[in-house]
Protein backbone atom coordinates (compact mmCIF):
# COMPACT_ATOMS: atom_id res chain seq x y z
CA UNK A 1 30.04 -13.08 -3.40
CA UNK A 2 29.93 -11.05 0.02
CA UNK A 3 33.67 -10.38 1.30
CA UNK A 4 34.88 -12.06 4.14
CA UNK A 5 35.66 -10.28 6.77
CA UNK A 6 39.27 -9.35 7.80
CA UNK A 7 38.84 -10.15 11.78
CA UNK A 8 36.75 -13.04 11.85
CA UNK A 9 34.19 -13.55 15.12
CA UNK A 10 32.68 -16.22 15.85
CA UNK A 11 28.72 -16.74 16.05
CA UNK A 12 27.64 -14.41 18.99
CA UNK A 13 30.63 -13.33 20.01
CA UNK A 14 31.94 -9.69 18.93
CA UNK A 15 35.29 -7.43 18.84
CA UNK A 16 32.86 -4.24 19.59
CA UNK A 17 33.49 -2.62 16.43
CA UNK A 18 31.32 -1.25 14.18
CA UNK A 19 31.06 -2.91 10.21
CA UNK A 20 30.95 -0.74 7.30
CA UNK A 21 26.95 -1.73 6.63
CA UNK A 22 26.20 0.68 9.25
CA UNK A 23 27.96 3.33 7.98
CA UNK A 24 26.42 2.46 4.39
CA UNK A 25 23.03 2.51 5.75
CA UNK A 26 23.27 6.15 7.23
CA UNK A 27 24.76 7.36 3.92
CA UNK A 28 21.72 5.68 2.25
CA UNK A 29 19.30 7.55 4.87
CA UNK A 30 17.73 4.56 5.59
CA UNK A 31 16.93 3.73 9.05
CA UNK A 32 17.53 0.82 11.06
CA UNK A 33 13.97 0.07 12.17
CA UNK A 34 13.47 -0.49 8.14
CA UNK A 35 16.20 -3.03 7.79
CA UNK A 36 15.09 -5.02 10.74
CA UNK A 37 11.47 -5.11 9.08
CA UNK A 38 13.78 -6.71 6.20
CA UNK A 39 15.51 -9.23 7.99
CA UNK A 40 14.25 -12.39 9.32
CA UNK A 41 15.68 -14.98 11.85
CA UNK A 42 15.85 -18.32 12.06
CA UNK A 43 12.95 -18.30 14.19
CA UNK A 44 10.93 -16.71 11.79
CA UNK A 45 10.85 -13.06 13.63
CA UNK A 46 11.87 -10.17 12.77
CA UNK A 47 15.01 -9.28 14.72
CA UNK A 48 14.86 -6.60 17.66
CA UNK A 49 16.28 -3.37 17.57
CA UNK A 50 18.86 -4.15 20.06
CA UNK A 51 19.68 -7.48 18.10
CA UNK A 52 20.28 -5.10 14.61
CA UNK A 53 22.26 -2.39 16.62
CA UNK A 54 24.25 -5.20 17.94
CA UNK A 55 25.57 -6.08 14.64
CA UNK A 56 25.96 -2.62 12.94
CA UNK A 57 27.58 -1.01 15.80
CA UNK A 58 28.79 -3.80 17.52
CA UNK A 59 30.06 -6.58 14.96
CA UNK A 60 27.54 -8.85 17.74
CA UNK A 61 25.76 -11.60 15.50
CA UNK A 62 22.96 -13.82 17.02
CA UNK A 63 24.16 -17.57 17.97
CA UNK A 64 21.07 -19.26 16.67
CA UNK A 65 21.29 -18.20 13.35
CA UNK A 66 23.73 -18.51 10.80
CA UNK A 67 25.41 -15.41 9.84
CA UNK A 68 25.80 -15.90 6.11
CA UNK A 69 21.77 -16.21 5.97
CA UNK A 70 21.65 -12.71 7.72
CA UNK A 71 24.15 -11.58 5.72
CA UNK A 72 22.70 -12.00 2.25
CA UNK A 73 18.91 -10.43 3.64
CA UNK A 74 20.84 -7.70 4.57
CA UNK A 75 23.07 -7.47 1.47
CA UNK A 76 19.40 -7.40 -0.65
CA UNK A 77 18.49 -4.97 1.22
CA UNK A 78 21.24 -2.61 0.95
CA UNK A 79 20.83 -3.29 -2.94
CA UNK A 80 17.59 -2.51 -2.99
CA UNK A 81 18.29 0.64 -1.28
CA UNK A 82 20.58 1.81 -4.02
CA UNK A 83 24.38 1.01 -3.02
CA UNK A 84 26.41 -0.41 -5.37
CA UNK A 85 27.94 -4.00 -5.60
CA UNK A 86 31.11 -2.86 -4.57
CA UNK A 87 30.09 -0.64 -1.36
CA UNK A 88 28.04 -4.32 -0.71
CA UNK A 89 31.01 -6.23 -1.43
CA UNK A 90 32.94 -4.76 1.84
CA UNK A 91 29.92 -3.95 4.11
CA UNK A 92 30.54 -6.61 6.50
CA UNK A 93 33.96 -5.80 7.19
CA UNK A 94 35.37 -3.46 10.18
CA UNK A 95 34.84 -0.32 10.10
CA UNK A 96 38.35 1.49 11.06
CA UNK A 97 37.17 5.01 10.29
CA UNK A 98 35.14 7.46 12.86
CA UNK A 99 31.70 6.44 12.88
CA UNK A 100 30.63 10.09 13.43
CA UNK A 101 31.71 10.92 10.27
CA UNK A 102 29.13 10.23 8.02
CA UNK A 103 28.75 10.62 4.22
CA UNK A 104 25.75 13.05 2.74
CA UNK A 105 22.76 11.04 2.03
CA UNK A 106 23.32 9.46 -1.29
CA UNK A 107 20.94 10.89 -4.26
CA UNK A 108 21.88 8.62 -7.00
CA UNK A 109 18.77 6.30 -6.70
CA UNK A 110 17.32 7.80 -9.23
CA UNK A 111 20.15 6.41 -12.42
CA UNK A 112 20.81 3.82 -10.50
CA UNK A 113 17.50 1.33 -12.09
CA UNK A 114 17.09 -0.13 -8.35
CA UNK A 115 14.07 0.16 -6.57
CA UNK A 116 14.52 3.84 -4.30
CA UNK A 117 14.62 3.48 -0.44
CA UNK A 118 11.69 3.82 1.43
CA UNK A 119 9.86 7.08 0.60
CA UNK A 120 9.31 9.74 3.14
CA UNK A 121 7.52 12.82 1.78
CA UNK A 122 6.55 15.53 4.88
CA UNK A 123 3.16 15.52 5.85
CA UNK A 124 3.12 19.54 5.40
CA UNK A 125 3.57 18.94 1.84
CA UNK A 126 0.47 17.65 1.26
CA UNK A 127 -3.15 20.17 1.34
CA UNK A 128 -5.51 19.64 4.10
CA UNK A 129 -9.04 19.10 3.62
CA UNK A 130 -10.61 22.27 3.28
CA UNK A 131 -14.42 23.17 2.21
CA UNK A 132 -15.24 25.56 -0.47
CA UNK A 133 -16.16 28.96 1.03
CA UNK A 134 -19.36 30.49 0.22
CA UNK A 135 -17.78 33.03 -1.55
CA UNK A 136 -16.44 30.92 -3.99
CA UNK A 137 -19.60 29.20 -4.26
CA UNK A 138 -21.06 32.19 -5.47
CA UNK A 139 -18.00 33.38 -7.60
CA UNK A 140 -18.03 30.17 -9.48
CA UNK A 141 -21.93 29.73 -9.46
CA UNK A 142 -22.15 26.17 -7.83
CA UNK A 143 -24.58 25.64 -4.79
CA UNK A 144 -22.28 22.38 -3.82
CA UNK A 145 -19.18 21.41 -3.43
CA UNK A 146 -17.99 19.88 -6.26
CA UNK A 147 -16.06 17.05 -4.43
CA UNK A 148 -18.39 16.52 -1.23
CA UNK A 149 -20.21 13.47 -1.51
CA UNK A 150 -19.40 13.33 -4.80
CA UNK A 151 -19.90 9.41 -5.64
CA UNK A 152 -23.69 8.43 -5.34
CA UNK A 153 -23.55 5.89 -7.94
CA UNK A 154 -21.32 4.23 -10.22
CA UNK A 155 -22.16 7.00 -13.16
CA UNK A 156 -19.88 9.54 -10.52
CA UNK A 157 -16.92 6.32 -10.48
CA UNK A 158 -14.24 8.17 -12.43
CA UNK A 159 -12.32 5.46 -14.59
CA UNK A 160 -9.19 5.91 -16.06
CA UNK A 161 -7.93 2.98 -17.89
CA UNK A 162 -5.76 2.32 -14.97
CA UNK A 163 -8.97 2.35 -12.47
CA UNK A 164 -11.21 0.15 -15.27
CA UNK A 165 -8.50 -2.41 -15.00
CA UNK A 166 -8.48 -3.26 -11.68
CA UNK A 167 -12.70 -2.64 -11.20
CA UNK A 168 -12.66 -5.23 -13.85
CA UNK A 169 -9.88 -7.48 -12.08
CA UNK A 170 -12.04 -6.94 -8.71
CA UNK A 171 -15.02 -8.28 -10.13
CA UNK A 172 -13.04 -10.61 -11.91
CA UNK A 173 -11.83 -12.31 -8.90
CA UNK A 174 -14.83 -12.08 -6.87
CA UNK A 175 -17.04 -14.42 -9.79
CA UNK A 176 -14.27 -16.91 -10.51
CA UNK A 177 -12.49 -17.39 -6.66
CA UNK A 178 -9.38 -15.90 -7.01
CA UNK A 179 -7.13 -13.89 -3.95
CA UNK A 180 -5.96 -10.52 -5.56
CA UNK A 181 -4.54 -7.87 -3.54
CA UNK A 182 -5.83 -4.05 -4.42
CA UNK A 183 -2.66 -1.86 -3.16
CA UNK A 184 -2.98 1.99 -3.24
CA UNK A 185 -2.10 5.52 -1.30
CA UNK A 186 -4.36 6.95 0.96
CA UNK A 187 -6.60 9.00 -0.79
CA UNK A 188 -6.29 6.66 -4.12
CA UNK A 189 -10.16 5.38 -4.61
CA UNK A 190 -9.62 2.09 -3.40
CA UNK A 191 -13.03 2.06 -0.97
CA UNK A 192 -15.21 3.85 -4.40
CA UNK A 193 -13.88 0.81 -6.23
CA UNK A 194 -14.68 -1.57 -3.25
CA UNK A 195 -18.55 -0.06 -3.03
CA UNK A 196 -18.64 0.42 -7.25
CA UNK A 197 -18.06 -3.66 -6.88
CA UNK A 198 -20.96 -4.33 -4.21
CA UNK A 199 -23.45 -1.69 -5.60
CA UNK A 200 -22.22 -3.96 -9.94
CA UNK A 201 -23.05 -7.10 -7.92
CA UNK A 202 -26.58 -5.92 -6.60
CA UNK A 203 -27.47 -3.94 -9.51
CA UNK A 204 -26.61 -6.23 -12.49
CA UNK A 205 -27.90 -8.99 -9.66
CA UNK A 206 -25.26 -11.65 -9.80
CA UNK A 207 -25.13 -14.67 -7.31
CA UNK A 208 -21.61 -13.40 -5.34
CA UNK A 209 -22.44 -13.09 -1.47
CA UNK A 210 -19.52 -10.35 -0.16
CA UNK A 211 -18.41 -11.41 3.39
CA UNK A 212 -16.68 -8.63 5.44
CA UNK A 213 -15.26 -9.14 8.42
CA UNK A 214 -16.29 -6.28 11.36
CA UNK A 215 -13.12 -6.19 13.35
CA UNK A 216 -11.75 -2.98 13.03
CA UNK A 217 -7.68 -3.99 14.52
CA UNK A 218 -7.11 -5.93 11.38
CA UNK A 219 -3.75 -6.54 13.41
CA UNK A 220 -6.39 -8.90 15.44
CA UNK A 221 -8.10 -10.38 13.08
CA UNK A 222 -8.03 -14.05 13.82
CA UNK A 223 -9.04 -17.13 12.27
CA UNK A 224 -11.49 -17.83 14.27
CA UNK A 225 -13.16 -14.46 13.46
CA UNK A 226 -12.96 -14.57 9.49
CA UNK A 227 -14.62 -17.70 10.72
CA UNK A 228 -17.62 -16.03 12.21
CA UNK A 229 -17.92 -13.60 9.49
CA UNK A 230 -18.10 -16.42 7.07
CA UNK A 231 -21.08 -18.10 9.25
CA UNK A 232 -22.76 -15.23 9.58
CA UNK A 233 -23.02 -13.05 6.34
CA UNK A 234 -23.88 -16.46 4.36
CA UNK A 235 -26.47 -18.57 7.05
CA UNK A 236 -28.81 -18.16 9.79
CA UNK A 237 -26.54 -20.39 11.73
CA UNK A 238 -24.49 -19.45 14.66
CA UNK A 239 -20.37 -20.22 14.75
CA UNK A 240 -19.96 -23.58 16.38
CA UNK A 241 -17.43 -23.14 19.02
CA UNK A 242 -14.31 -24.75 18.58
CA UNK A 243 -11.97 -23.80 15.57
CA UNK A 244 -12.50 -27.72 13.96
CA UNK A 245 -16.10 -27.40 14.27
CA UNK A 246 -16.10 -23.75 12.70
CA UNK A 247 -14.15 -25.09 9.79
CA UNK A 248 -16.01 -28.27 9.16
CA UNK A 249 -19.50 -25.98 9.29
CA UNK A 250 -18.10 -23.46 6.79
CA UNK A 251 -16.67 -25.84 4.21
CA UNK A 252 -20.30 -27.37 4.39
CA UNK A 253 -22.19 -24.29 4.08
CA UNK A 254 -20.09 -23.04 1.12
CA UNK A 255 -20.27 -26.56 -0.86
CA UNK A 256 -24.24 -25.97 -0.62
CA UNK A 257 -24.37 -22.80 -1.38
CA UNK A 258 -21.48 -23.28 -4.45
CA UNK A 259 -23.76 -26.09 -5.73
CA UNK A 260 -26.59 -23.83 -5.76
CA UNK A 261 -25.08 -21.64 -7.89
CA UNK A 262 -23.64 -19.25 -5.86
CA UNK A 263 -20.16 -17.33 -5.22
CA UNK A 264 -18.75 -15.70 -2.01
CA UNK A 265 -15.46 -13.34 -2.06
CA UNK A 266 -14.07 -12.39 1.28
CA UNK A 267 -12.99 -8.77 0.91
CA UNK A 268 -10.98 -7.49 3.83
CA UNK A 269 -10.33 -3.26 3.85
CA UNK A 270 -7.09 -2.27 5.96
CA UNK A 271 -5.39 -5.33 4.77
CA UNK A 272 -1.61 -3.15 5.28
CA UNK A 273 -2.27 -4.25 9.10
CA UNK A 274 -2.97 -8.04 8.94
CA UNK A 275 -0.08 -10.09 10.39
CA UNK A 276 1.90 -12.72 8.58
CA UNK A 277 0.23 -15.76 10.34
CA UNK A 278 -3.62 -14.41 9.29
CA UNK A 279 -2.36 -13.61 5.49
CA UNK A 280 -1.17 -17.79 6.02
CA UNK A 281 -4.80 -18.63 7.70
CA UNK A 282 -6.52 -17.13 4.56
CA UNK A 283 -5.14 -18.68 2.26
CA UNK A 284 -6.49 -22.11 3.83
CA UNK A 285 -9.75 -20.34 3.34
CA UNK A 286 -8.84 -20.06 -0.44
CA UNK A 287 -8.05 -23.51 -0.85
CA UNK A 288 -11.43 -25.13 -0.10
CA UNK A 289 -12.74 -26.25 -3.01
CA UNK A 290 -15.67 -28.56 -4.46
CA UNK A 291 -14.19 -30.77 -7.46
CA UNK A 292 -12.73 -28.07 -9.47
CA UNK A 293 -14.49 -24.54 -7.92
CA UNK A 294 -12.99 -22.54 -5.05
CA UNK A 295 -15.47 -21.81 -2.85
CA UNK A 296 -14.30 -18.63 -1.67
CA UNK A 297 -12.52 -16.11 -3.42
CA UNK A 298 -10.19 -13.11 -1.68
CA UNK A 299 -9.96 -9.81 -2.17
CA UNK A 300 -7.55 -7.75 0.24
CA UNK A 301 -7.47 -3.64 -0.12
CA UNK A 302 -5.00 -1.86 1.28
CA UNK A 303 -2.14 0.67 1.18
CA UNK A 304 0.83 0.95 0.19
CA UNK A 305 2.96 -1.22 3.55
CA UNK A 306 0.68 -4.41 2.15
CA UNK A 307 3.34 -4.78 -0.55
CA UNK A 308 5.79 -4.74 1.90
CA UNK A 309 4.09 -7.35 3.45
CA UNK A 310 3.64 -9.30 0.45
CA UNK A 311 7.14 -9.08 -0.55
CA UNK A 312 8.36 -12.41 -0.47
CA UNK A 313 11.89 -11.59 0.81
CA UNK A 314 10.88 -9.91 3.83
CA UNK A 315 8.65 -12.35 5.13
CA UNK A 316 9.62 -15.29 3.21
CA UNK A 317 7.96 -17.73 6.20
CA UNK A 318 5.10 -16.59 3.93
CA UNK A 319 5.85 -17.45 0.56
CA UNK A 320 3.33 -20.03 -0.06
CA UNK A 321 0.21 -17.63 0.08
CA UNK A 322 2.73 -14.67 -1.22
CA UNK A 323 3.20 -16.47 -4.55
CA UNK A 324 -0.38 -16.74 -4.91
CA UNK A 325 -1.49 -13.27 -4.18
CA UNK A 326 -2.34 -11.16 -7.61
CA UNK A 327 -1.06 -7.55 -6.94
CA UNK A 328 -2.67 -4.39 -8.65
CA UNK A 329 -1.79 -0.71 -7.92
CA UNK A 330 -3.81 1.98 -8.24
CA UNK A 331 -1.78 4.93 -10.31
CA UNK A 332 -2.18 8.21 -9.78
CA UNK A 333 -4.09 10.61 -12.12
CA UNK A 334 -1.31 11.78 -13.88
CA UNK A 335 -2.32 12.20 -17.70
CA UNK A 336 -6.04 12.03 -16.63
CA UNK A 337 -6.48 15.03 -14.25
CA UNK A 338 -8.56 17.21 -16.95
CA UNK A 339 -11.16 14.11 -17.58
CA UNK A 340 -11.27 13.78 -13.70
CA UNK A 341 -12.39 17.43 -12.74
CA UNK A 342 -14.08 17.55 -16.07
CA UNK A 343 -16.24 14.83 -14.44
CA UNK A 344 -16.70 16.11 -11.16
CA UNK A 345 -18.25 19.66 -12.59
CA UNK A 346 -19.73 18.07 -15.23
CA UNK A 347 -22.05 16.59 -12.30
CA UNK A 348 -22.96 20.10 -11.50
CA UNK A 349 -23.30 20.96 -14.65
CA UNK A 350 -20.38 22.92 -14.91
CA UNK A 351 -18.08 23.07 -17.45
CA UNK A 352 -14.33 22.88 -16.32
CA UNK A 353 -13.10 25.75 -18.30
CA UNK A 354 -15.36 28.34 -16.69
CA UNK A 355 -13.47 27.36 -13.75
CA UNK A 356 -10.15 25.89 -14.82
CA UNK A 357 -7.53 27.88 -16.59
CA UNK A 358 -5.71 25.79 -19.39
CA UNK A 359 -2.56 26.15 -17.46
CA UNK A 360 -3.95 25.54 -14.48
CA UNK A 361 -3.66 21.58 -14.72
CA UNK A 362 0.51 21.78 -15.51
CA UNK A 363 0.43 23.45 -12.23
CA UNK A 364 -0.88 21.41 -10.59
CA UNK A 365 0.78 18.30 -12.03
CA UNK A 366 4.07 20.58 -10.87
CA UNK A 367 2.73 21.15 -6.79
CA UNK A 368 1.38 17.70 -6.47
CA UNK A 369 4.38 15.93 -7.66
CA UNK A 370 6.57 15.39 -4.43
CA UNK A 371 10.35 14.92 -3.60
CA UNK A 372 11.48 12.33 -1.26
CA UNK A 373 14.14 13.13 1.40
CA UNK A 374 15.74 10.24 0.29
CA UNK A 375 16.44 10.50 -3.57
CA UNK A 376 15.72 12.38 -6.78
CA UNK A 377 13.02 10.09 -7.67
CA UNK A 378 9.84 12.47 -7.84
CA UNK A 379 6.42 10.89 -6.58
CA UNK A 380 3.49 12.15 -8.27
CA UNK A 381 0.43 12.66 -5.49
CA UNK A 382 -1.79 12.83 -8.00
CA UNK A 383 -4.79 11.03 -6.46
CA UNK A 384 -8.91 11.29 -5.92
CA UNK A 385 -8.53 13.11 -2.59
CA UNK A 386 -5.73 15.04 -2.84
CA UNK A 387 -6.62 16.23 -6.11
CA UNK A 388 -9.96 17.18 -4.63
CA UNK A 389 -8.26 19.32 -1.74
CA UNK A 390 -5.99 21.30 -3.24
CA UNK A 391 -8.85 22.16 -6.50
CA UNK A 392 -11.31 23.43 -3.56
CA UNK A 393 -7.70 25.32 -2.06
CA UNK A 394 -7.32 26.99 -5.32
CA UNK A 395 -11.32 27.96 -5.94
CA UNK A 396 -10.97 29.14 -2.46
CA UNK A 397 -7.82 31.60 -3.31
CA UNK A 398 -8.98 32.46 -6.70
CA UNK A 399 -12.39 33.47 -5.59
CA UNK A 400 -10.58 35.69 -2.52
CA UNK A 401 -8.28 37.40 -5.29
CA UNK A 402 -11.50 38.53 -7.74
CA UNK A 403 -9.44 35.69 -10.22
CA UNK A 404 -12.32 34.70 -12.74
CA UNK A 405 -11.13 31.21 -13.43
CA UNK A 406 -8.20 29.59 -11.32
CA UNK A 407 -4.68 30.12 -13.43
CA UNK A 408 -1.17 28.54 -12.82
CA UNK A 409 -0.39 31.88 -10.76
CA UNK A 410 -3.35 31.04 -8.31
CA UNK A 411 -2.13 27.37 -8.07
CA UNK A 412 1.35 28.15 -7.12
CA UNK A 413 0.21 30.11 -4.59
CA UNK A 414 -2.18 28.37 -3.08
């Protein structure tokens, strides 16, 4: 049970005095603009920033809605964000102390079995994209970059158990009319498993029509536009024009062309920046059905603020399509770095150890694996891209230091 607070106020009124959350929060390093992505209001919005700072710094809680249901989002929150039951237990009362003095930023998330604050890793930490040098070219005797261009077909798809799973899952969903959700970093081979599932489909010939819809602001994508994409990538017809007469000429084109045998899986890319009220339109898509067949099956790919969209205590006006969403995450490399560059010489008919160092791969695992400024969780960067990056980096260095195969020494200082 939350505490009750010593110097009650009533519902939008306030004593101007700051409550101990806010004080909490800062020792958490967690930022406001995160908890009011949290929070929800009656209304169904998220509240302002002014609305949030009211009630941290001001004890100022909105009239419309009740202050117990903010109180418990925000109590989650602060849980999930790794204080304790007792600092919870207390973080709505007054806050008599100087709110300029402020705790060190807390580093026990990482004992402390709850889910770590948001992470926040500096950009600088991560290697550019660089291109191997000709002089490495020649030092290692390739005539290509290893890692340009480097997935022509699905022979070049590197699959770690991890990556089979979900290629599997993708296809999976795409036959039978499921909605999954494929959630990874930047960088993590979510679009190679997106075009490995078109190029299985044509290849192997199965009767799945893809449907993508063309508008880049996913934040825009409407309705009435998954609409048109429908239409268009499965008929010769145009979109009727009203929304009604859109929906009624969609269910009818996809009963046909279900009876005749066929499938259709909606796959939308950028799927981190679709609003709440088009993840609810969508899943009206997924529900029409003929007899016992979905018509349409979902398949959303996106990074890694789609789980925080599909997290069903942040936007719980969304449950109903949230509890029907399958998640999977694409891992990093981890364990499976050697098979991976292994692969990508292989292609070139290189072998890695003419180029690799056996101590070169603990190295890396070491300079790719990432603190947070929030806790002492580490976060292993260990994906496609930035694995590719930082390899060409270190050919690059050990080629300008006459180093005959990259070693641990060339990867820590590259």
């Amino acid at each position: 049970m939350l505490a009750t607070q010593t110097q009650p106020v009533t519902e939008g009124q306030s004593n101007s005095q700051p409550i101990k959350a806010r004080r909490l929060l800062m020792a958490l390093g967690v930022r406001q603009a995160d908890l009011s992505k949290h929070v929800v209001l009656s209304s169904g919005r998220h509240p302002s920033k002014p609305i949030i700072t009211g009630i941290l710094a001001r004890n100022t809680w909105p009239g419309r809605t009740p202050r117990g249901f903010l109180q418990q989002q925000i109590a989650d929150y602060l849980r999930q964000a790794g204080a304790s039951e007792k600092e919870i237990a207390v973080a709505f009362e007054i806050d008599d102390e100087s709110s300029d003095q402020v705790r060190p930023i807390r580093q026990d998330n990482a004992h402390s079995g709850r889910s770590p604050a948001p992470i926040a890793i500096e950009e600088n930490q991560l290697p550019e994209k660089v291109m191997l040098t000709q002089t490495a070219r020649r030092h290692f005797g390739l005539f290509r970059d290893p890692f340009m261009d480097d997935v022509q077909g699905a022979e070049d798809v590197f699959l770690a158990p991890d990556q089979r799973y979900i290629r599997e899952h993708m296809f999976s969903t795409a036959k039978h009319g499921g909605f999954l959700a494929v959630i990874g970093e930047s960088g993590a081979g979510k679009s190679v498993l997106r075009r490995d599932l078109i190029d299985r489909i044509q290849r192997e010939e199965h009767a799945i029509t893809p449907i993508f819809p063309r508008t880049i602001d996913k934040e825009r994508l409407t309705a009435s536009a998954v609409c048109d994409a429908i239409i268009e990538d499965i008929s010769q017809e145009r979109p009727k024009r009203s929304l009604e007469a859109k929906a009624r000429q969609i269910e009818r084109l996809l009963t046909g062309s279900s009876r005749g045998g066929n499938s259709h899986v909606l796959i939308i890319e950028e799927a981190h920046d679709l609003t709440v009220a088009t993840l609810k339109y969508l899943k009206r898509f997924w529900e029409l059905e003929d007899g016992f067949r979905r018509l349409i099956a979902i398949i959303l790919i996106g990074q890694p603020e789609l789980k925080g969209t599909l997290d069903e205590r942040r936007n719980w006006q969304a449950r109903e399509v949230i509890r029907r969403i399958e998640v999977a995450e694409l891992a990093p490399l981890d364990s499976h770095l050697e098979a991976y560059l292994a692969m990508k010489l292989k292609r070139l008919g290189k072998e890695a150890g003419e180029v690799l160092e056996a101590d070169a791969y603990d190295a890396m695992r070491e300079r790719l694996t990432l603190q947070s400024r929030s806790s002492r969780v580490p976060i292993s960067m260990l994906y496609p891209l930035v694995v590719n990056n930082f390899t060409v980096k270190c050919m690059n260095l050990a080629a300008e230091l006459g180093q005959r195969r990259v070693n641990a020494d060339v990867v820590k200082g590259a």
